[in-house]
Protein backbone atom coordinates (compact mmCIF):
# COMPACT_ATOMS: atom_id res chain seq x y z
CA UNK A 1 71.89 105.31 52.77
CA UNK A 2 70.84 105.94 56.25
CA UNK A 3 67.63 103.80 55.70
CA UNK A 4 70.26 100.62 54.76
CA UNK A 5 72.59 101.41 57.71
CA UNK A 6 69.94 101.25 60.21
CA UNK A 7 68.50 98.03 58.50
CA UNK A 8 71.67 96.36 59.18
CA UNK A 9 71.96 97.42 62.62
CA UNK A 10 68.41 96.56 62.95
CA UNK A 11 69.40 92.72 61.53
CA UNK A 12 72.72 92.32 63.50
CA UNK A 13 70.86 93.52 67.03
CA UNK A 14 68.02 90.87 66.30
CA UNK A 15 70.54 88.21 65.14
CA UNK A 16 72.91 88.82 68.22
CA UNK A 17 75.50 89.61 65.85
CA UNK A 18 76.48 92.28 68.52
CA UNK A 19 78.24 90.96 71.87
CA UNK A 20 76.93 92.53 75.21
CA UNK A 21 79.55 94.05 77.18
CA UNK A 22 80.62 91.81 79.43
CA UNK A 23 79.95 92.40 83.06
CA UNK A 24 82.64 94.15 84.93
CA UNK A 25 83.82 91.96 88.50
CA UNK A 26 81.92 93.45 91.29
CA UNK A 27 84.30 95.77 93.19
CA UNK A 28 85.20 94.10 96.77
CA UNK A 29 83.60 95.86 99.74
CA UNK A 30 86.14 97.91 101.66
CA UNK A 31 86.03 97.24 105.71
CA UNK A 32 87.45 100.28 107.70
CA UNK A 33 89.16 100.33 111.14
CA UNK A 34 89.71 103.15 112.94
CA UNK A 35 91.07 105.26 115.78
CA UNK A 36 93.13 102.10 116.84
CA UNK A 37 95.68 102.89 120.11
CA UNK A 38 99.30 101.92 120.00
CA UNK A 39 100.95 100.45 122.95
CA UNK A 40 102.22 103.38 125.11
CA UNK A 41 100.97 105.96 123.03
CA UNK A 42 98.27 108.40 123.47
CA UNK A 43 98.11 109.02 119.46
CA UNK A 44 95.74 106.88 117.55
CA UNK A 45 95.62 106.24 114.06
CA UNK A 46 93.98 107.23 111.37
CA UNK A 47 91.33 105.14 109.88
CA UNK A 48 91.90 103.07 107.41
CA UNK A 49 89.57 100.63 104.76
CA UNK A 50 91.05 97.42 103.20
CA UNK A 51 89.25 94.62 101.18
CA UNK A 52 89.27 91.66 104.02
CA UNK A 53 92.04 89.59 101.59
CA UNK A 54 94.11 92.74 102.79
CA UNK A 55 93.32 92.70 106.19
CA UNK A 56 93.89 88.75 106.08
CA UNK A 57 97.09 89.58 105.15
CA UNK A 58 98.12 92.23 107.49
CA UNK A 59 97.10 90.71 110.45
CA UNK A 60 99.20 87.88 109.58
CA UNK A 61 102.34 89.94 108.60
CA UNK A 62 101.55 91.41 112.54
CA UNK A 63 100.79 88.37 114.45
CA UNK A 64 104.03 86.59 112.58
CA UNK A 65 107.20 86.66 115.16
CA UNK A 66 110.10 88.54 114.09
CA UNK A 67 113.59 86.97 113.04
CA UNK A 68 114.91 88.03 115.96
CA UNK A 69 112.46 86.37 118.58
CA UNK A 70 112.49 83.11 117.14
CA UNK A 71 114.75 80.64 118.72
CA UNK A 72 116.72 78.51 116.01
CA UNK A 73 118.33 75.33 117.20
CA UNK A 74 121.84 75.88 118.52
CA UNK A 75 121.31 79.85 119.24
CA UNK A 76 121.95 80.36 122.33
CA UNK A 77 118.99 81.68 124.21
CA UNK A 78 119.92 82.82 127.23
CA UNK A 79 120.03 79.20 129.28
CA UNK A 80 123.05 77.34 130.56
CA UNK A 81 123.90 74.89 127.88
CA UNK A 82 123.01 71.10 129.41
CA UNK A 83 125.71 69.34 130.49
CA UNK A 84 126.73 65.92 128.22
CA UNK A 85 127.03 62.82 130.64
C-alpha cells in the first residue's frame, strides 16, 4: 500500500499535479524616526517605524491647515469689511 501511495505522489510531483505555494507579498520595509522635539517642549518622543505609505500620510494629515485657520469666503477675518461705492 505504501509502495502505491508513494508512486502516486511520485507521478503527481513529476506531472505538476501539485501547485507550489504561492509566494507570500514581500513585507514593506519599516522607516523609523526618532527622538523628534515638540515646539516648546523639552520632552521628545519616542521613536517610531512606519511603512513610507504611512508616513506619506501623516505628514500630510500634519502639514494640512486646520478648519479653523482656513479663511472661507464671507468669514470675517479680522479686516474692516471694504466699503461698496
Amino acid at each position: 500500500m505504501t509502495r502505491m501511495a508513494l508512486a502516486a505522489l511520485a507521478a503527481a510531483l513529476s506531472s505538476g499535479a501539485l501547485a507550489e505555494r504561492p509566494a507570500s507579498p514581500p513585507e514593506e520595509r519599516l522607516i523609523c524616526r526618532g527622538g523628534e522635539r515638540q515646539l516648546s517642549s523639552r520632552i521628545r518622543t519616542a521613536r517610531r517605524c512606519r511603512t513610507a505609505e504611512q508616513w506619506r500620510l501623516e505628514d500630510e494629515a500634519a502639514n494640512r491647515l486646520p478648519p479653523s485657520l482656513q479663511v472661507t469666503q464671507g468669514q470675517n477675518d479680522g479686516r474692516a469689511p471694504a466699503q461698496p461705492h
